[in-house]
Protein backbone atom coordinates (compact mmCIF):
# COMPACT_ATOMS: atom_id res chain seq x y z
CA UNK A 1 7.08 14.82 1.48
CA UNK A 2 3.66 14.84 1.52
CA UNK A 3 1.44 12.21 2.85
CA UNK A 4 -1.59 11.49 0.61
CA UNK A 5 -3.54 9.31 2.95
CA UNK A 6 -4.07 9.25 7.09
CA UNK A 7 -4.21 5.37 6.72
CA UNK A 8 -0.60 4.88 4.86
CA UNK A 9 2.32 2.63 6.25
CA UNK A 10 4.59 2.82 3.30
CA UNK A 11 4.08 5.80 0.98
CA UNK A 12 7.08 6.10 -2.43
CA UNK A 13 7.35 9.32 -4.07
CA UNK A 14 9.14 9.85 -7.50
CA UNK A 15 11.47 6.87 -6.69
CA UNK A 16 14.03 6.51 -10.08
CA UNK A 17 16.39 3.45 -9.59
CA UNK A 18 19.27 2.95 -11.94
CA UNK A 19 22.44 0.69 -12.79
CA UNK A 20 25.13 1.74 -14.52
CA UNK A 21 26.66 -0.84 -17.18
CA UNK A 22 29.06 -1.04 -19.53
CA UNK A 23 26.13 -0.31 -22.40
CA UNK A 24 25.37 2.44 -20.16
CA UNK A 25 22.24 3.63 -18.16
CA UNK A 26 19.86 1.11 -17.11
CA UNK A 27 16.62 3.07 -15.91
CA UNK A 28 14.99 -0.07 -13.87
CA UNK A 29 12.53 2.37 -12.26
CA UNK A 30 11.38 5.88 -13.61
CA UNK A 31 9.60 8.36 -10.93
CA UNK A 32 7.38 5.65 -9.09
CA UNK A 33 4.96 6.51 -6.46
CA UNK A 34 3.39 3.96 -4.17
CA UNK A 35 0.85 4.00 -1.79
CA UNK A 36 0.85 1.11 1.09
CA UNK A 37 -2.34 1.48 3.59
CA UNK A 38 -2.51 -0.26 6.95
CA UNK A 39 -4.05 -3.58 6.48
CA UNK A 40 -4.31 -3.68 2.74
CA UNK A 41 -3.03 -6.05 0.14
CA UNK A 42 -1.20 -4.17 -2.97
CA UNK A 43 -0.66 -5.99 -6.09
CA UNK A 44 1.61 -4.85 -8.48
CA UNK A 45 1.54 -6.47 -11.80
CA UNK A 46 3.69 -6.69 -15.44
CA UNK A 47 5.81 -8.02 -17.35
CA UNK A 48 9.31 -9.13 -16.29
CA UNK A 49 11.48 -6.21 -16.64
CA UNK A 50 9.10 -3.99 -15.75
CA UNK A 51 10.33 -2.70 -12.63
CA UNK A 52 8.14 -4.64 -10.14
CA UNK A 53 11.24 -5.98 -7.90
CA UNK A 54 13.58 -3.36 -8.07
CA UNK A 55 10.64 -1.35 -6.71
CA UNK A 56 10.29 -2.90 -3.47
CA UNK A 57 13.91 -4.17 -3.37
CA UNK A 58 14.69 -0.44 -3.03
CA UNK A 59 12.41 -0.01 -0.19
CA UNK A 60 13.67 -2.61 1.11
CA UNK A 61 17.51 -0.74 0.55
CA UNK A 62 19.20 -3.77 -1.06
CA UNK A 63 20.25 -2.08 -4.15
CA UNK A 64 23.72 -2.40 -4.75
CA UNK A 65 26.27 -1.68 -7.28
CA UNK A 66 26.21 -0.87 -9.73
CA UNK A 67 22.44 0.29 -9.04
CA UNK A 68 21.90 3.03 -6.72
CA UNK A 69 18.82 5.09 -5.97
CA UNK A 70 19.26 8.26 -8.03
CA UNK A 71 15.72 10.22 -6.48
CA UNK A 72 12.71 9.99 -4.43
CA UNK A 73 11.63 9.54 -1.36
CA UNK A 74 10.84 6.34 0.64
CA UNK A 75 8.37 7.02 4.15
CA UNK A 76 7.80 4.41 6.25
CA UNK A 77 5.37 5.15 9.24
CA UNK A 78 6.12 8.54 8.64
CA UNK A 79 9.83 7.82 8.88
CA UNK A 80 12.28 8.86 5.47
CA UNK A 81 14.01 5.40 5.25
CA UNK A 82 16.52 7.19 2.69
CA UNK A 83 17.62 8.94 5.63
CA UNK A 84 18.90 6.58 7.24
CA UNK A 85 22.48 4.97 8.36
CA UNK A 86 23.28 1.40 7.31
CA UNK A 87 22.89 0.19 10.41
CA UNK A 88 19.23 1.98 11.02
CA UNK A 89 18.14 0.44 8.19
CA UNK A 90 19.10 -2.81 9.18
CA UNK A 91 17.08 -2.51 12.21
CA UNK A 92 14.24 -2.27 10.08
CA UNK A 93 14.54 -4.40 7.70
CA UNK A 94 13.16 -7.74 9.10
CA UNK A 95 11.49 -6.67 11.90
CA UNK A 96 9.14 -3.80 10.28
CA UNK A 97 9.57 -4.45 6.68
CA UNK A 98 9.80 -8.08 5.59
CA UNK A 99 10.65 -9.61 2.27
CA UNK A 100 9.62 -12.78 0.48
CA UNK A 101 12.18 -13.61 -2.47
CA UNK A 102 11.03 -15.72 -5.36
CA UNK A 103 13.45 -19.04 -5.34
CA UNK A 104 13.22 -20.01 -1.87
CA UNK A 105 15.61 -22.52 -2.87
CA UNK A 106 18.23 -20.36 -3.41
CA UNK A 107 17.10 -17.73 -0.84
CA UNK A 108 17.21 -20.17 1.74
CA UNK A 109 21.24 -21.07 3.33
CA UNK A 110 21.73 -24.63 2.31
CA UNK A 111 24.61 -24.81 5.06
CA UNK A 112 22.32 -24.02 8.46
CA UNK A 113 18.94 -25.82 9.31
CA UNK A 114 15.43 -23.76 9.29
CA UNK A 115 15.89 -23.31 12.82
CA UNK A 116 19.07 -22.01 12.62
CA UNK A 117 17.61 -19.48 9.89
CA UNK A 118 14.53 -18.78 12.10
CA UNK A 119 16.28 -18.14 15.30
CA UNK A 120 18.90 -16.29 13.51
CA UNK A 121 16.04 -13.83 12.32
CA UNK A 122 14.71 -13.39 16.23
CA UNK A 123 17.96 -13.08 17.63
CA UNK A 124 18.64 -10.04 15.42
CA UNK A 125 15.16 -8.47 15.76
CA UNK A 126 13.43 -9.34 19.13
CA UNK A 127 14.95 -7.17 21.58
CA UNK A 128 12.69 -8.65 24.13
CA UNK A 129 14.44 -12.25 24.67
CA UNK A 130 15.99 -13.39 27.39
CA UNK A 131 19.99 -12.65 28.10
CA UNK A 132 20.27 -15.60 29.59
CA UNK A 133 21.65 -18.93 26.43
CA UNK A 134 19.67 -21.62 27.98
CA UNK A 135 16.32 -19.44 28.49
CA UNK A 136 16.88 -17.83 25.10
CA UNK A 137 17.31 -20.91 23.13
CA UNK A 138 14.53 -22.64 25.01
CA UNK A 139 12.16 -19.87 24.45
CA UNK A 140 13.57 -19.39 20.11
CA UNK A 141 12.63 -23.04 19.73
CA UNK A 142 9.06 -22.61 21.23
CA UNK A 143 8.53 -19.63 19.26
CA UNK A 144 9.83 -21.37 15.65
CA UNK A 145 7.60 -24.13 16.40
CA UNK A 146 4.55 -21.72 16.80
CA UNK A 147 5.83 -19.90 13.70
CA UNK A 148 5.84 -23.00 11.65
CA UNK A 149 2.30 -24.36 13.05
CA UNK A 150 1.18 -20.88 11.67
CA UNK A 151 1.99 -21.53 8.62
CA UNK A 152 0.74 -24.67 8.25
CA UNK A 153 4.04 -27.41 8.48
CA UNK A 154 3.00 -30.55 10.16
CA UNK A 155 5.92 -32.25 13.06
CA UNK A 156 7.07 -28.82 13.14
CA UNK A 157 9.67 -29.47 16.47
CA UNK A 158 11.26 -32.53 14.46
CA UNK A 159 11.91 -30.19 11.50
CA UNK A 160 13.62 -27.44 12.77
CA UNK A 161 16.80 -29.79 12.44
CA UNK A 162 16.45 -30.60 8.46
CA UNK A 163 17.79 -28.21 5.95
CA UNK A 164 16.12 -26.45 2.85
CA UNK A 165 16.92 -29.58 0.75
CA UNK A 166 14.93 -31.37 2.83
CA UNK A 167 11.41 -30.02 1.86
CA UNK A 168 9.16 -29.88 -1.00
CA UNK A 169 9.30 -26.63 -3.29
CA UNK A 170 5.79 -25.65 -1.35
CA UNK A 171 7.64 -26.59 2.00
CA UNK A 172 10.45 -24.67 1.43
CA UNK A 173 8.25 -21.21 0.48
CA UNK A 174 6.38 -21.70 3.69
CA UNK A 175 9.51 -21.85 5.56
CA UNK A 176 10.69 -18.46 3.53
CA UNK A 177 7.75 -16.95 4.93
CA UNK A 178 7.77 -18.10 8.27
CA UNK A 179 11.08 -16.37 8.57
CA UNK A 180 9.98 -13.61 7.45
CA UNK A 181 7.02 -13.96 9.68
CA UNK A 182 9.51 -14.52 12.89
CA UNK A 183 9.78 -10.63 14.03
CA UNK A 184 6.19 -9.56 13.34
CA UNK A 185 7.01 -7.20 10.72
CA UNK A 186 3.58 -4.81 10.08
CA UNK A 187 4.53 -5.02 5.54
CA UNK A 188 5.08 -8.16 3.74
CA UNK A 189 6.27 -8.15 0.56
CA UNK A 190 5.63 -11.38 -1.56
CA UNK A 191 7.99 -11.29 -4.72
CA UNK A 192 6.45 -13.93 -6.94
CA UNK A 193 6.12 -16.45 -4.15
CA UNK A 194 4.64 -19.00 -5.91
CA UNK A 195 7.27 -18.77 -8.56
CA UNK A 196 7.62 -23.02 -10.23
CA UNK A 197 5.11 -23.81 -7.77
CA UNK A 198 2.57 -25.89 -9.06
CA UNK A 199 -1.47 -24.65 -9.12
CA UNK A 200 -2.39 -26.91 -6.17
CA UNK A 201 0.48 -25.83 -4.26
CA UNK A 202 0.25 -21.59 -5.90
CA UNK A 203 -3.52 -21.70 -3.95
CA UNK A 204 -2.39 -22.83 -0.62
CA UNK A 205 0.79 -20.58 -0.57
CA UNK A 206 -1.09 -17.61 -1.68
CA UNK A 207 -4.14 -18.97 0.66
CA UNK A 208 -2.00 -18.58 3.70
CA UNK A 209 -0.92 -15.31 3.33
CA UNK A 210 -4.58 -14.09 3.01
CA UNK A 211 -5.31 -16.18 6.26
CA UNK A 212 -1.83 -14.50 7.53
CA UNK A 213 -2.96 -11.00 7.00
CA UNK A 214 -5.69 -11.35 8.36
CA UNK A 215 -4.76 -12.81 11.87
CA UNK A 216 -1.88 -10.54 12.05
CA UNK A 217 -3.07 -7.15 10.62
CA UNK A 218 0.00 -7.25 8.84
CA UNK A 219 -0.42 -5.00 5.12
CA UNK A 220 1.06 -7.08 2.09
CA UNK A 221 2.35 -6.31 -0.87
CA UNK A 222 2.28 -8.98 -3.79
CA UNK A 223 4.64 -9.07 -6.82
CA UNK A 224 3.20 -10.88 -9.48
CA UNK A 225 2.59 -11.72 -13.42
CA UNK A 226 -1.09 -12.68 -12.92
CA UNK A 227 -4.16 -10.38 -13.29
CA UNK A 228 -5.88 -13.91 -12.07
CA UNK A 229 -3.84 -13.87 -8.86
CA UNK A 230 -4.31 -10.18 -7.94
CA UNK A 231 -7.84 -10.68 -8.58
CA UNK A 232 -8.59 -12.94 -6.07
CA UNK A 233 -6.34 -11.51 -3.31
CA UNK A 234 -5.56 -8.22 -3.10
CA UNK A 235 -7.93 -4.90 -2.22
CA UNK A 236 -6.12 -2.59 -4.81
CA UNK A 237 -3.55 -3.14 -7.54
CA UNK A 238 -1.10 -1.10 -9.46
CA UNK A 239 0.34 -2.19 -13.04
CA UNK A 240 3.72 -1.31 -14.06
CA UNK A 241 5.23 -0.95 -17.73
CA UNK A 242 9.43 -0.34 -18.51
CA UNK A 243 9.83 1.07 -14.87
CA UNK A 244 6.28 2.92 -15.07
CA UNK A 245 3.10 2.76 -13.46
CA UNK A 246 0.94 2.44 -16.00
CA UNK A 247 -2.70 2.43 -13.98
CA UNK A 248 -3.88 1.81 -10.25
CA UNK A 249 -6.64 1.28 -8.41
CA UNK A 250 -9.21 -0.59 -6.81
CA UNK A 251 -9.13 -4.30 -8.15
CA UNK A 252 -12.76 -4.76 -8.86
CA UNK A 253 -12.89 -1.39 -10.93
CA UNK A 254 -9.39 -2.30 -12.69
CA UNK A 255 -10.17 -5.33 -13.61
CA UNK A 256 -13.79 -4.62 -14.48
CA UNK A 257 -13.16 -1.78 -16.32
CA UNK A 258 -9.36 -1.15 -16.95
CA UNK A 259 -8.45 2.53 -18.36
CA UNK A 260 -4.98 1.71 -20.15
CA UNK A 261 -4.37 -0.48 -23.41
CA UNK A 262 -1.81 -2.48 -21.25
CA UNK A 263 -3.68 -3.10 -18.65
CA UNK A 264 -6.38 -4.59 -21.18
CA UNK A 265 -3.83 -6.45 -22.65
CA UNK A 266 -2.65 -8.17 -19.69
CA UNK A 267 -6.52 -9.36 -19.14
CA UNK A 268 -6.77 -10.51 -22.51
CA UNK A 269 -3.93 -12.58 -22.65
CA UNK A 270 -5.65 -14.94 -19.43
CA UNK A 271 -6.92 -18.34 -20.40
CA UNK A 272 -10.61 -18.62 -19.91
CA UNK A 273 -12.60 -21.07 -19.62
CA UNK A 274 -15.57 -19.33 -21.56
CA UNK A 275 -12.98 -18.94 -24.24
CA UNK A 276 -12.51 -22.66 -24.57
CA UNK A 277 -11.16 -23.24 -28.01
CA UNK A 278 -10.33 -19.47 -28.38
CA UNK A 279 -6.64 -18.76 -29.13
CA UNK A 280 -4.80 -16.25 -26.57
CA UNK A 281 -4.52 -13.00 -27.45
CA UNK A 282 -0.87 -11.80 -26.63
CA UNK A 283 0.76 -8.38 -26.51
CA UNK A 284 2.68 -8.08 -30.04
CA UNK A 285 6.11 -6.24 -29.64
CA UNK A 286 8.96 -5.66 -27.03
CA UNK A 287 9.69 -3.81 -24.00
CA UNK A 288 11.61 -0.52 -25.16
CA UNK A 289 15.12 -1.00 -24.12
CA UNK A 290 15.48 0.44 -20.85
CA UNK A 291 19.06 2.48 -21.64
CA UNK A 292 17.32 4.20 -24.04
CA UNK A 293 13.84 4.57 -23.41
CA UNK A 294 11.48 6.87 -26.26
CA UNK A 295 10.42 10.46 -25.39
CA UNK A 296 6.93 9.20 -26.13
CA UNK A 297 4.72 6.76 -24.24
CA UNK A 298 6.50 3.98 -23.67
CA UNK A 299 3.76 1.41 -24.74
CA UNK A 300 3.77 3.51 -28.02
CA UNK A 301 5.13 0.50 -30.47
CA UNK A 302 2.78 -2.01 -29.06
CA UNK A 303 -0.45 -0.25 -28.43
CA UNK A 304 -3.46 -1.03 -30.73
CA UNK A 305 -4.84 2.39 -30.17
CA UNK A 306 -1.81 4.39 -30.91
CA UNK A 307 -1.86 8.07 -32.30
CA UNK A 308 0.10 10.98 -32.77
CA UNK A 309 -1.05 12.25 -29.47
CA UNK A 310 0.80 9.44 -27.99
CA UNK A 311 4.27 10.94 -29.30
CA UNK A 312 5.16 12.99 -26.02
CA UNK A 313 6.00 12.11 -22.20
CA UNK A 314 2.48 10.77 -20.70
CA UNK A 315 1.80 11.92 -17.19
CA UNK A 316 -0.40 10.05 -14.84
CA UNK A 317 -3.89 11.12 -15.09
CA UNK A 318 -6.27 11.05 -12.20
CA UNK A 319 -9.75 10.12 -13.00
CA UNK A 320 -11.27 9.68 -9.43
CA UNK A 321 -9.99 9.57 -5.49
CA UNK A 322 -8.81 5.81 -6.37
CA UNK A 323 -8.13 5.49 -10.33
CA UNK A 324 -5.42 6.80 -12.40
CA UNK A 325 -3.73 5.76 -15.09
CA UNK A 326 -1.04 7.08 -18.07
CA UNK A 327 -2.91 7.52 -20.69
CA UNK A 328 -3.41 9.97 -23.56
CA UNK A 329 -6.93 8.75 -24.02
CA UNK A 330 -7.84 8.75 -20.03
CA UNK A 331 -6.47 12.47 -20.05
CA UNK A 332 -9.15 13.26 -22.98
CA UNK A 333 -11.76 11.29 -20.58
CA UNK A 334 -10.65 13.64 -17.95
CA UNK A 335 -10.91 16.49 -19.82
CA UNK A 336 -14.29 16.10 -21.18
């Protein structure tokens, strides 16, 4: 597999993700490539359904039945994760690779206390603790403390012995990414994480993994809904569409001057201020149904700019080092 830049931990090529149901083929994610550089924030962006989480969750290898990978290629540091045994995999997942699931809630173990769940992460990841129980405990509490100082929870010795329930819905997504935190993993990934969060509480949760990434040098990648969000957070985005990317690129230049009629629609559908008194603009239509997705460009039935040029498979177009997009109309910009 080829490696398209010096600077990239994780690096997807033609990744196709599918579950097989009783209606028949779901194709959750269609020959994706993603490019994760050391350092960075990615955010990837769309509608739910669109393949954002099955993405990453197959990076992450915790597809199961009746989903299975069906292609592609998954390099992390240079390493073929789809190459790997079970128990390889394992290895990484936590320690190099960490994940950040959307209902901390219910991603969270009711039955064992956060330090339970923090030391639990350590123990299986930090091959550098002590054999000895009384030094090892000693030295998992001092280290879950510092963890959740990091990230900002106050009394943090006194709450290592309360459990999930225990904690505010802002609480309770710090803790989430403390643990994922607790082995020093070099990618985050941040599924929705301030999913029923309110605003106050969204800003300091996304605010801390800024701060986090940068005291770490840890790259993230954020899963989200919000153009708003990615705006304010992350060096380059990629949008996704029925299992699709759709466009990528620097944030500034996406945003500023976005290449694909999705992408566009996604900004105009954003409350503005200026707009006061303006009503939202939303995307008319449907996602295509995913076991039986059209020949054409999938954003066909609900584009604005539609044309018969749009009735055949799009490819991605590249329009500079950084920017490319699916698009019949960036193609013509391309070839002019």
């Amino acid at each position: 597999m080829s490696v398209i830049d010096s600077d990239g931990l994780l690096e997807v090529r033609g990744l196709r993700t599918v579950f097989d149901t009783r209606a028949g083929r779901v194709c959750a994610v269609d020959g994706v490539d993603v490019s994760v550089r050391r350092g960075e924030c990615l955010g990837v962006v769309g509608e739910s359904g669109s393949g954002k989480s099955v993405t990453f969750a197959s990076v992450m290898g915790l597809i199961k039945a009746p989903g299975h990978i069906d292609a592609g290629d998954i390099c992390f540091d240079g390493q073929n994760l789809r190459q790997l045994s079970v128990k390889q995999m394992r290895a990484i997942r936590g320690r190099d690779i960490a994940m950040t699931m959307q209902d901390a809630l219910t991603a969270l173990n009711p039955a064992l206390t956060v330090g339970e769940q923090l030391a639990e992460m350590m123990i299986a990841h930090d091959q550098s603790l002590p054999r000895n129980k009384r030094e090892r405990r000693r030295l998992v509490e001092q280290k879950s403390v510092d963890i959740l100082q990091l990230v900002g929870i106050p009394s943090a010795k006194s709450r290592l012995q309360q459990y999930p329930h225990e904690f505010s819905g802002g609480m309770r997504q710090r803790i989430m990414i403390a643990i994922s935190l607790a082995s020093h993993p070099r990618l985050l990934i941040a599924d929705e994480p301030t999913t029923a969060l309110d605003v106050t509480i969204q800003a300091q949760v996304l605010e801390l993994i800024s701060d986090l990434r940068a005291k770490l040098g840890m790259s993230v990648v954020l899963i989200t809904h919000d153009l708003g969000v990615v705006s304010e957070h992350c060096d380059r985005v990629m949008v996704m569409y029925a299992g699709q990317v759709v466009e990528e690129g620097p944030t500034e230049s996406v945003i500023r001057n976005p290449q694909h009629p999705y992408t566009r629609g996604l900004l105009g559908s954003i409350p503005r201020i200026s707009k006061r008194g303006e009503p939202i603009q939303p995307i008319d239509g449907q996602v295509p149904d995913l076991i039986d997705l059209p020949a054409q460009c999938r954003f066909y039935s609900r584009c604005q700019q539609r044309s018969d040029a749009c009735l055949k498979y799009i490819q991605m177009t590249t329009l500079s080092q950084d920017r490319k997009v699916r698009c019949v109309l960036a193609e013509e910009t391309a070839h002019d």
